[in-house]
C-alpha atoms as a PDB file:
ATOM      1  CA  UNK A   1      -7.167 -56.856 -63.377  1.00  0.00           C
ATOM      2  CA  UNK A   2      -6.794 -53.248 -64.746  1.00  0.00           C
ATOM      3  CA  UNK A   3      -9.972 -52.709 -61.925  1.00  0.00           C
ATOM      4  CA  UNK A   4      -8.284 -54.168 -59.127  1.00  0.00           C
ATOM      5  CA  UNK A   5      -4.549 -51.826 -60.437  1.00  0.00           C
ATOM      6  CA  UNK A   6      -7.456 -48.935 -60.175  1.00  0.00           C
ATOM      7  CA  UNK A   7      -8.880 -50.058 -56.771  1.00  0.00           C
ATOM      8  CA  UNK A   8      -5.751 -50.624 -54.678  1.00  0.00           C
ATOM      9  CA  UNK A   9      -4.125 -47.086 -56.353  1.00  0.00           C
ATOM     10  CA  UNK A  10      -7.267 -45.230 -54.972  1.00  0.00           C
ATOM     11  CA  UNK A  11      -6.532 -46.910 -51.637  1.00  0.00           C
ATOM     12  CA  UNK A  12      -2.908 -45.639 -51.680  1.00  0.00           C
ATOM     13  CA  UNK A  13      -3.994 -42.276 -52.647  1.00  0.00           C
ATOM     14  CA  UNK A  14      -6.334 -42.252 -49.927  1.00  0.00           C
ATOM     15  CA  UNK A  15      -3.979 -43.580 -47.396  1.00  0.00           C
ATOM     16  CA  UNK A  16      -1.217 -40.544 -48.281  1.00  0.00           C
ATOM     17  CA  UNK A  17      -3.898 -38.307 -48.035  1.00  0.00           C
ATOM     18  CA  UNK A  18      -4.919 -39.288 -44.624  1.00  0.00           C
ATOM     19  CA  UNK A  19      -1.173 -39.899 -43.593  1.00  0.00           C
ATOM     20  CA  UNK A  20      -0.727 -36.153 -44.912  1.00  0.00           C
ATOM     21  CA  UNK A  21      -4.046 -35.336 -42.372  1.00  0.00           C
ATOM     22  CA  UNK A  22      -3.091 -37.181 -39.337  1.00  0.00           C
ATOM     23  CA  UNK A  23       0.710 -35.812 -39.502  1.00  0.00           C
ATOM     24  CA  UNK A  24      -0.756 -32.024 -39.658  1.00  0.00           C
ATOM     25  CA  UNK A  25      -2.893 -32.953 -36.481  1.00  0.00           C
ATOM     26  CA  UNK A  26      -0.073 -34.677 -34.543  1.00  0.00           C
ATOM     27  CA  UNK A  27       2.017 -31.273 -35.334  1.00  0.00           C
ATOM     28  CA  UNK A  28      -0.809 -29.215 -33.990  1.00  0.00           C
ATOM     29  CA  UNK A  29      -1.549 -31.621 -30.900  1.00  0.00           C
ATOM     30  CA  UNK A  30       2.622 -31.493 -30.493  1.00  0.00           C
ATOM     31  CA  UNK A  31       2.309 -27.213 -29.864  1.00  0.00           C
ATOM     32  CA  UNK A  32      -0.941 -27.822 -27.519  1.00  0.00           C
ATOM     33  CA  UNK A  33       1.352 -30.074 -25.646  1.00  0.00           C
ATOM     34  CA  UNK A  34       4.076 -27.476 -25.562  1.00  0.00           C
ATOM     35  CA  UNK A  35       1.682 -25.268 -24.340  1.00  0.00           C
ATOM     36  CA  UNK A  36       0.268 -27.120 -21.445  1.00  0.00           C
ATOM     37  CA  UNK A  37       4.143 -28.263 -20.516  1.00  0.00           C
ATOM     38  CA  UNK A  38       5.026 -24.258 -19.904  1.00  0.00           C
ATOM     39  CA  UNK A  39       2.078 -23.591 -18.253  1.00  0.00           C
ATOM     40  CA  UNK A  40       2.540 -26.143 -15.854  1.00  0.00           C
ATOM     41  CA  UNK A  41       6.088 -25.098 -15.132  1.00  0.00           C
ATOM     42  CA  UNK A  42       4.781 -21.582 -14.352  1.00  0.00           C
ATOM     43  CA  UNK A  43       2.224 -22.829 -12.256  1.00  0.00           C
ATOM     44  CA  UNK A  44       4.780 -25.147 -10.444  1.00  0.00           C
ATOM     45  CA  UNK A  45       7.444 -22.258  -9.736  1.00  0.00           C
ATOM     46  CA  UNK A  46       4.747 -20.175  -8.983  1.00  0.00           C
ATOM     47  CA  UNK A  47       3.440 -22.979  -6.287  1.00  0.00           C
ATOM     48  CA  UNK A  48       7.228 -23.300  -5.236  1.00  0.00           C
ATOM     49  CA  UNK A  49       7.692 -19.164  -4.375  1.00  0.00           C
ATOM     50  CA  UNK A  50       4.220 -19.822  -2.357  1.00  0.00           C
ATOM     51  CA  UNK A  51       5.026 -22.587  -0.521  1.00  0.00           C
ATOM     52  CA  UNK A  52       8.585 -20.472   0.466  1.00  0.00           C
ATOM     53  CA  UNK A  53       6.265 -17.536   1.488  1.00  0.00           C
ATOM     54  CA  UNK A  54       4.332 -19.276   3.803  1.00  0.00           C
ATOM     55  CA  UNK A  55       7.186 -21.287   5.460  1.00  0.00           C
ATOM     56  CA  UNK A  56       8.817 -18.219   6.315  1.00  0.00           C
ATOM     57  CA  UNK A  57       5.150 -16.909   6.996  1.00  0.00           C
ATOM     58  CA  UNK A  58       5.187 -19.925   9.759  1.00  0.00           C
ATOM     59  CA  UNK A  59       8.948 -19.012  10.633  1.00  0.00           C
ATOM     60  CA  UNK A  60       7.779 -15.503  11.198  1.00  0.00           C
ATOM     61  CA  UNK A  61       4.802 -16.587  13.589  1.00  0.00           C
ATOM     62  CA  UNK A  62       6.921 -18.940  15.459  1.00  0.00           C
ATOM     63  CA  UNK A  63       9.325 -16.300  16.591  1.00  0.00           C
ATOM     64  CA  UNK A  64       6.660 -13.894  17.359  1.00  0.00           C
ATOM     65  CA  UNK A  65       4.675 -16.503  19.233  1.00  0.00           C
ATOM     66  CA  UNK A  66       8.368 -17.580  21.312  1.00  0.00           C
ATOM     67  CA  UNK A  67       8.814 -13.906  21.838  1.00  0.00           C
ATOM     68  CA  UNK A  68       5.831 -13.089  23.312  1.00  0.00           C
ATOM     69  CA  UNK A  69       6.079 -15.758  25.723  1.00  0.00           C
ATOM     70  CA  UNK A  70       9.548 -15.109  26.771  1.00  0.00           C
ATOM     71  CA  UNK A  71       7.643 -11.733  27.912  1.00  0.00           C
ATOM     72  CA  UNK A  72       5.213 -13.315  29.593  1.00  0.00           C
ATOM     73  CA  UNK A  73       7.274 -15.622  31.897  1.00  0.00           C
ATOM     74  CA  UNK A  74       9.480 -12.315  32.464  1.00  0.00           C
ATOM     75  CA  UNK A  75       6.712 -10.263  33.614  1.00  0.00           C
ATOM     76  CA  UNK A  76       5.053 -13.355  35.585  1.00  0.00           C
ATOM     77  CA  UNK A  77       8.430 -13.658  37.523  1.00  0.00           C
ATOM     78  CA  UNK A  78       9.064  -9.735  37.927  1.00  0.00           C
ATOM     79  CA  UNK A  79       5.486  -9.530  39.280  1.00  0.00           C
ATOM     80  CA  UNK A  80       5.311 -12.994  41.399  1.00  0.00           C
ATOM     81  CA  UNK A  81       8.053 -12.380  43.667  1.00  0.00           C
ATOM     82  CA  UNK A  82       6.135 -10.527  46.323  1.00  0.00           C
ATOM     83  CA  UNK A  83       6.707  -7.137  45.204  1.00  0.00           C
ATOM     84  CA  UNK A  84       4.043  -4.578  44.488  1.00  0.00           C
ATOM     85  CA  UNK A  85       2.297  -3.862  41.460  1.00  0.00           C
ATOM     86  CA  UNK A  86       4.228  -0.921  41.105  1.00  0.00           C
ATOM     87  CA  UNK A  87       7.411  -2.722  41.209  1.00  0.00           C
ATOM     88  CA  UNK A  88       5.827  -5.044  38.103  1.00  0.00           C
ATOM     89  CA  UNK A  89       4.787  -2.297  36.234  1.00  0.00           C
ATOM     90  CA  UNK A  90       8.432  -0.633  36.519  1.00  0.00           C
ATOM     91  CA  UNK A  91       9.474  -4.202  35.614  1.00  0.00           C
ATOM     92  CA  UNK A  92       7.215  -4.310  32.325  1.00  0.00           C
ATOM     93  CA  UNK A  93       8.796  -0.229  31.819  1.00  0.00           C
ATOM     94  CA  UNK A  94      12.320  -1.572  31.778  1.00  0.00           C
ATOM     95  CA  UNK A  95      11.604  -4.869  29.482  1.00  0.00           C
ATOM     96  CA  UNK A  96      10.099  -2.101  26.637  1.00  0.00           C
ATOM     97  CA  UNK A  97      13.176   0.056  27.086  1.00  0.00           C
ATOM     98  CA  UNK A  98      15.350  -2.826  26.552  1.00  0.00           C
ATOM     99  CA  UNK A  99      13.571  -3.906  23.839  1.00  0.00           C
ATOM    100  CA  UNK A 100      13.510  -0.347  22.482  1.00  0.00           C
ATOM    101  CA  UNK A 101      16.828  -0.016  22.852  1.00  0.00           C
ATOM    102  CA  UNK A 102      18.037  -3.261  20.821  1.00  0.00           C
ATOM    103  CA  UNK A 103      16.159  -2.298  18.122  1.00  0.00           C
ATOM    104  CA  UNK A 104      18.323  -2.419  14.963  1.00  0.00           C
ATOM    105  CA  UNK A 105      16.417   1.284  13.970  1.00  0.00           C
ATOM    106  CA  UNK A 106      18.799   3.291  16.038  1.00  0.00           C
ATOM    107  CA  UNK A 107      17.254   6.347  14.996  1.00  0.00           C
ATOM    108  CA  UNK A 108      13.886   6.080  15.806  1.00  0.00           C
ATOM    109  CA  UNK A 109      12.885   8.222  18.681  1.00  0.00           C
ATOM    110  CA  UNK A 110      11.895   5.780  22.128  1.00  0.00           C
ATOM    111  CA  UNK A 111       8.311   7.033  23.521  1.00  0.00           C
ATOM    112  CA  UNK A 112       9.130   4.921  26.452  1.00  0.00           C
ATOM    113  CA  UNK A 113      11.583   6.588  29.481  1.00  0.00           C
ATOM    114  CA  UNK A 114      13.725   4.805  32.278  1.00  0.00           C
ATOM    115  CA  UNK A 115      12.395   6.332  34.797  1.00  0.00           C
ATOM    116  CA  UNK A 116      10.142   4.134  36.942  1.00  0.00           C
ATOM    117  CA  UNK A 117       6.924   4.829  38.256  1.00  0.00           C
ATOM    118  CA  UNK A 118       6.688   6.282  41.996  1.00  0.00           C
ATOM    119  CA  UNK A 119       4.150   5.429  44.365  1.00  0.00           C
ATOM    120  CA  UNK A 120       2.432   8.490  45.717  1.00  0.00           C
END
């Protein structure tokens, strides 16, 4: 009897013991946790600010691509209705100095003129 008092007290002791273990494991597996949580909150705000980039990236291209053809169609119609290539290249002249001038930079210095071209 005094054996089996012995036997089930070493089996308690052994059982705090690993209790004591296990608790000191789940504390350290709690911070690795904590760890991996922040890090994938960085990586998430960090995919976030990318994905905003290259939307306005798109954005960007868009408007450049709808710009550009709103100069094509402008210098197709100034040079398609008859006139001579002259008269298309004046047209193409003007469309840079009205671009030129709408330019928000009012103090950069135009390297286009308003003058057209003359035929000689």
């Amino acid at each position: 009897m005094i054996w089996g008092y012995g036997i089930m007290g070493l089996i308690l002791a052994l059982l705090w013991w690993q209790n004591g273990s296990l608790q000191d494991e789940l504390k350290e597996q709690h911070t690795i946790n904590k760890m991996a949580i922040n890090a994938n909150e960085r990586w998430e705000a960090e995919i976030s600010k990318l994905n905003s980039e290259f939307a306005k990236g798109l954005e960007t291209l868009s408007e450049l691509k709808s710009k550009k053809e709103v100069e094509r169609v402008y210098v197709k119609e100034r040079s398609s209705n008859t006139n001579s290539c002259i008269d298309a290249i004046n047209g193409v002249y003007e469309r840079l100095w009205e671009r030129e001038n709408n330019r928000t930079n009012k103090d950069a210095k135009s390297s286009y003129t308003n003058e057209p071209i003359s035929a000689k």
